[in-house]
Protein backbone atom coordinates (compact mmCIF):
# COMPACT_ATOMS: atom_id res chain seq x y z
CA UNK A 1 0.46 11.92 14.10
CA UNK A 2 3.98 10.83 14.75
CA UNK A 3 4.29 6.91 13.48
CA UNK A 4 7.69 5.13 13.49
CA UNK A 5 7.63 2.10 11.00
CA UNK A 6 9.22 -1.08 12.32
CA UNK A 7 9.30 -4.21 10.74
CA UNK A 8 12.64 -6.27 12.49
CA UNK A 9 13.53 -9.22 10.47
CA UNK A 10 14.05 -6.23 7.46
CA UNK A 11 15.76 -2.96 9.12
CA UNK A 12 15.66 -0.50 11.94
CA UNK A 13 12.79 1.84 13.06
CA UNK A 14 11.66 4.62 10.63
CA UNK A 15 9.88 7.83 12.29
CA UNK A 16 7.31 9.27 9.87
CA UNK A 17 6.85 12.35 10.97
CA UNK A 18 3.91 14.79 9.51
CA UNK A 19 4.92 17.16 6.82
CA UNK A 20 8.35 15.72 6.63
CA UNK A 21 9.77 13.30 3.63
CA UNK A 22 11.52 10.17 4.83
CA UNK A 23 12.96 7.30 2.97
CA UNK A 24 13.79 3.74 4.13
CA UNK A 25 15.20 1.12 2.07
CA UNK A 26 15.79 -2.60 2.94
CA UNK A 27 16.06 -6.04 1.46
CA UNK A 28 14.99 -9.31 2.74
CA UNK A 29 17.75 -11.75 1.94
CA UNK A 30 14.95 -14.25 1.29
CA UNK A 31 11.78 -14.42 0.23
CA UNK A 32 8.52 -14.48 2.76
CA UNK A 33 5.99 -12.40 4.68
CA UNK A 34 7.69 -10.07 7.30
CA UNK A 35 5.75 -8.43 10.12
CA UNK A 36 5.76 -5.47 11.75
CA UNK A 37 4.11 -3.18 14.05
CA UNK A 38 4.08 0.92 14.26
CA UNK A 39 6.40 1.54 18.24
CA UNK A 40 5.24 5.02 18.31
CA UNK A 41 2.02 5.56 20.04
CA UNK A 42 -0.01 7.28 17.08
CA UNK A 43 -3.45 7.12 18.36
CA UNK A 44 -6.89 5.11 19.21
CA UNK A 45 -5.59 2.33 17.34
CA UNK A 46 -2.47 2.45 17.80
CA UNK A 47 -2.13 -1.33 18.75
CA UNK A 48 -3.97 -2.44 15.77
CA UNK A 49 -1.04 -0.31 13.37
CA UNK A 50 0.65 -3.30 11.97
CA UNK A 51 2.66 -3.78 9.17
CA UNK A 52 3.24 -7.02 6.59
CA UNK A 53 6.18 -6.93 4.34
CA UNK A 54 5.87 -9.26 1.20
CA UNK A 55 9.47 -10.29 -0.35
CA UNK A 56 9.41 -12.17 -3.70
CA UNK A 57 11.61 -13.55 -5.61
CA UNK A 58 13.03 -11.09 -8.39
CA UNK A 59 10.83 -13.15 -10.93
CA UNK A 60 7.76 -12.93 -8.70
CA UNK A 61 8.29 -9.59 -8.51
CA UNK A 62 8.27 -8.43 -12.07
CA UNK A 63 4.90 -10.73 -12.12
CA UNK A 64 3.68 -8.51 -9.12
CA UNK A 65 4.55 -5.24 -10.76
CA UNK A 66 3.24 -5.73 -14.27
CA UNK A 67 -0.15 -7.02 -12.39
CA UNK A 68 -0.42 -4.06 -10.23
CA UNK A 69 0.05 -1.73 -13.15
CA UNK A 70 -2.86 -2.68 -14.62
CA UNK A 71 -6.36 -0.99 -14.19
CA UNK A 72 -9.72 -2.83 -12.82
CA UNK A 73 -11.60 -5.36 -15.00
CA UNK A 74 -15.07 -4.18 -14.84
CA UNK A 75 -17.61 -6.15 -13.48
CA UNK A 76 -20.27 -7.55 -15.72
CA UNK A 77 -23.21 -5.41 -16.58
CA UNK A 78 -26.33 -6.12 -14.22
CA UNK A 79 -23.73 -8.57 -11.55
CA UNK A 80 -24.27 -7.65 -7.70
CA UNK A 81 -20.49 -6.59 -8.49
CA UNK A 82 -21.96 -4.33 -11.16
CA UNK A 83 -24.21 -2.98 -8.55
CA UNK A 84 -21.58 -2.83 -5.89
CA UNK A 85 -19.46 -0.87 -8.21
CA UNK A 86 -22.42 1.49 -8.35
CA UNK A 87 -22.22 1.76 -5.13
CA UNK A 88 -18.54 2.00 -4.24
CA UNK A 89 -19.16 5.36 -6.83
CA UNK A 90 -22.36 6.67 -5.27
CA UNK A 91 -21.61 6.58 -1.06
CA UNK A 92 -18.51 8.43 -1.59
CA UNK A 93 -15.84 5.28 -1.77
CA UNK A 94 -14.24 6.26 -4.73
CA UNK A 95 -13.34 10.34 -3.21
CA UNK A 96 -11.22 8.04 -0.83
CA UNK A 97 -10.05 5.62 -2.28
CA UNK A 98 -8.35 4.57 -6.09
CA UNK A 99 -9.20 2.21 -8.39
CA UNK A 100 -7.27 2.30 -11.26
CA UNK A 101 -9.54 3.22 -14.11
CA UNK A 102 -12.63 4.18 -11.87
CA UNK A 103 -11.69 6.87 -9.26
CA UNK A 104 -8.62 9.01 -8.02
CA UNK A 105 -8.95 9.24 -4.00
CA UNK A 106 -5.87 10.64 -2.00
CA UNK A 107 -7.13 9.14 1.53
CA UNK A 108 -7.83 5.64 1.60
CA UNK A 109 -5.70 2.89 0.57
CA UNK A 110 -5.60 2.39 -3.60
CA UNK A 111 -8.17 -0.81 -3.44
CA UNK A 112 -7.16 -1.62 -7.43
CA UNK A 113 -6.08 -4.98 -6.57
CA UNK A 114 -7.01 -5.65 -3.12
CA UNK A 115 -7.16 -8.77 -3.54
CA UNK A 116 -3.59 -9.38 -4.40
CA UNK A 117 -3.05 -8.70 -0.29
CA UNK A 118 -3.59 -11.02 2.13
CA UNK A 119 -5.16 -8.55 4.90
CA UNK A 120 -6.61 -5.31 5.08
CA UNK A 121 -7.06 -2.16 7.63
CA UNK A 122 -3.28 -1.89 8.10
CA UNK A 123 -3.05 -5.73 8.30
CA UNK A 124 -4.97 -5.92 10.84
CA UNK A 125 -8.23 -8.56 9.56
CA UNK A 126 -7.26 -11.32 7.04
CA UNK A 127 -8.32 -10.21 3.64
CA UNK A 128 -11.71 -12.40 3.39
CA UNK A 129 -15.70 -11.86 2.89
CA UNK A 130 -16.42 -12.03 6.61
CA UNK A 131 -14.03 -9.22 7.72
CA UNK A 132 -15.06 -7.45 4.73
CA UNK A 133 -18.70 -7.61 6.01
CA UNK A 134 -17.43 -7.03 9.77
CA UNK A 135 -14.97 -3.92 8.59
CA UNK A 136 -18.22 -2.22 5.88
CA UNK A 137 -20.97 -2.24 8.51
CA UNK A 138 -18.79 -0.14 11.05
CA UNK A 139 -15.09 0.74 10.42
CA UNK A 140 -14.96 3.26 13.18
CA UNK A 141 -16.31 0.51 15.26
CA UNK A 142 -13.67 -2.32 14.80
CA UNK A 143 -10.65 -0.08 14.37
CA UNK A 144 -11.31 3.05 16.76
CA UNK A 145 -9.82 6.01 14.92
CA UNK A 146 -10.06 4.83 11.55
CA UNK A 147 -11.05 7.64 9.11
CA UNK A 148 -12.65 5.45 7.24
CA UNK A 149 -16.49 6.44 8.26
CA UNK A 150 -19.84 4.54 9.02
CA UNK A 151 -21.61 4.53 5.97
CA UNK A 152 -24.62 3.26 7.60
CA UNK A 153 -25.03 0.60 4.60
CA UNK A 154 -27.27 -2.18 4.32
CA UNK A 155 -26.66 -5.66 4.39
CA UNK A 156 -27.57 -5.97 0.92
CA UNK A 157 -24.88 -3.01 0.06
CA UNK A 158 -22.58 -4.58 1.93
CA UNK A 159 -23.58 -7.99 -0.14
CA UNK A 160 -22.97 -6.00 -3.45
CA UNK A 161 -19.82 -3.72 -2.40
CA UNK A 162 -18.32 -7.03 -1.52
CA UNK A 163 -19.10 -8.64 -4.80
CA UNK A 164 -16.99 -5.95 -6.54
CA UNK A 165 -14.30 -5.74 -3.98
CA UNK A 166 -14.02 -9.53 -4.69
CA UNK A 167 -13.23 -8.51 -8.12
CA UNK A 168 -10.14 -6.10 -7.34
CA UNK A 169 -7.83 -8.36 -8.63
């Protein structure tokens, strides 16, 4: 899918285009959250391809790096996080998705520190428990196109995958 990155307080459109390396570079001249939308019509959910740009301070920004180069605290033993950890290993999260010192997935956004983010599902739901719960019991289903499957989970999974995603900080 052809996607062309666009976020216009910051710079210009971008085309990402499969199997091709691009580079974009920009600068806010102060700090804030920037949005943005994808303006080439990728897909099912193509509406719902947004884009948040987060520009710090240079000070703030050093703070974010050295946090997000750090690996996932572990929950404690026997916590619903524990057991939502458990989880996130045993329905096939972690082949999707990273988390820094638990799993290596190539297709789903790195979740290390999700909860340094504000939103979630290409910012399209506000990063908090209910559109966690709404987004786990049916991805496909709130975000057509999303590869991100139906796991078919419980609402006590979803109770306990939560607890640890709470954690990701």
């Amino acid at each position: 899918m052809i996607h062309s990155y666009w976020i216009p307080p910051l710079a210009g459109k971008t085309d990402v285009i499969p199997g091709r390396i691009n580079h974009m570079s920009f600068e806010a001249d102060k700090p804030g959250t920037y949005l943005g939308q994808c303006t080439e019509f990728c897909g099912l959910s193509h509406a719902n391809m947004r884009a948040t740009a987060v520009a710090h301070t240079p000070a703030d920004f050093n703070t974010w790096v050295a946090r997000q180069k750090s690996a996932a605290v572990a929950p404690p033993e026997g916590s619903e996080a524990a057991a939502g950890l458990a989880l996130f290993a045993g329905k096939g999260c972690a082949g999707c998705h990273t988390v820094a010192g638990v799993s290596q997935g190539k297709v789903g956004p790195d979740l290390t520190h999700l909860q340094s983010r504000a939103t979630f599902a290409g910012s399209m739901f506000d990063l908090n428990e209910e559109n966690l719960e709404t987004w786990l019991e049916n991805p496909p289903g709130v975000k057509p196109g999303s590869l991100m499957p139906d796991l078919a989970l419980t609402e006590e999974e979803i109770t306990q995958l939560i607890a640890y995603l709470e954690t990701l900080q």
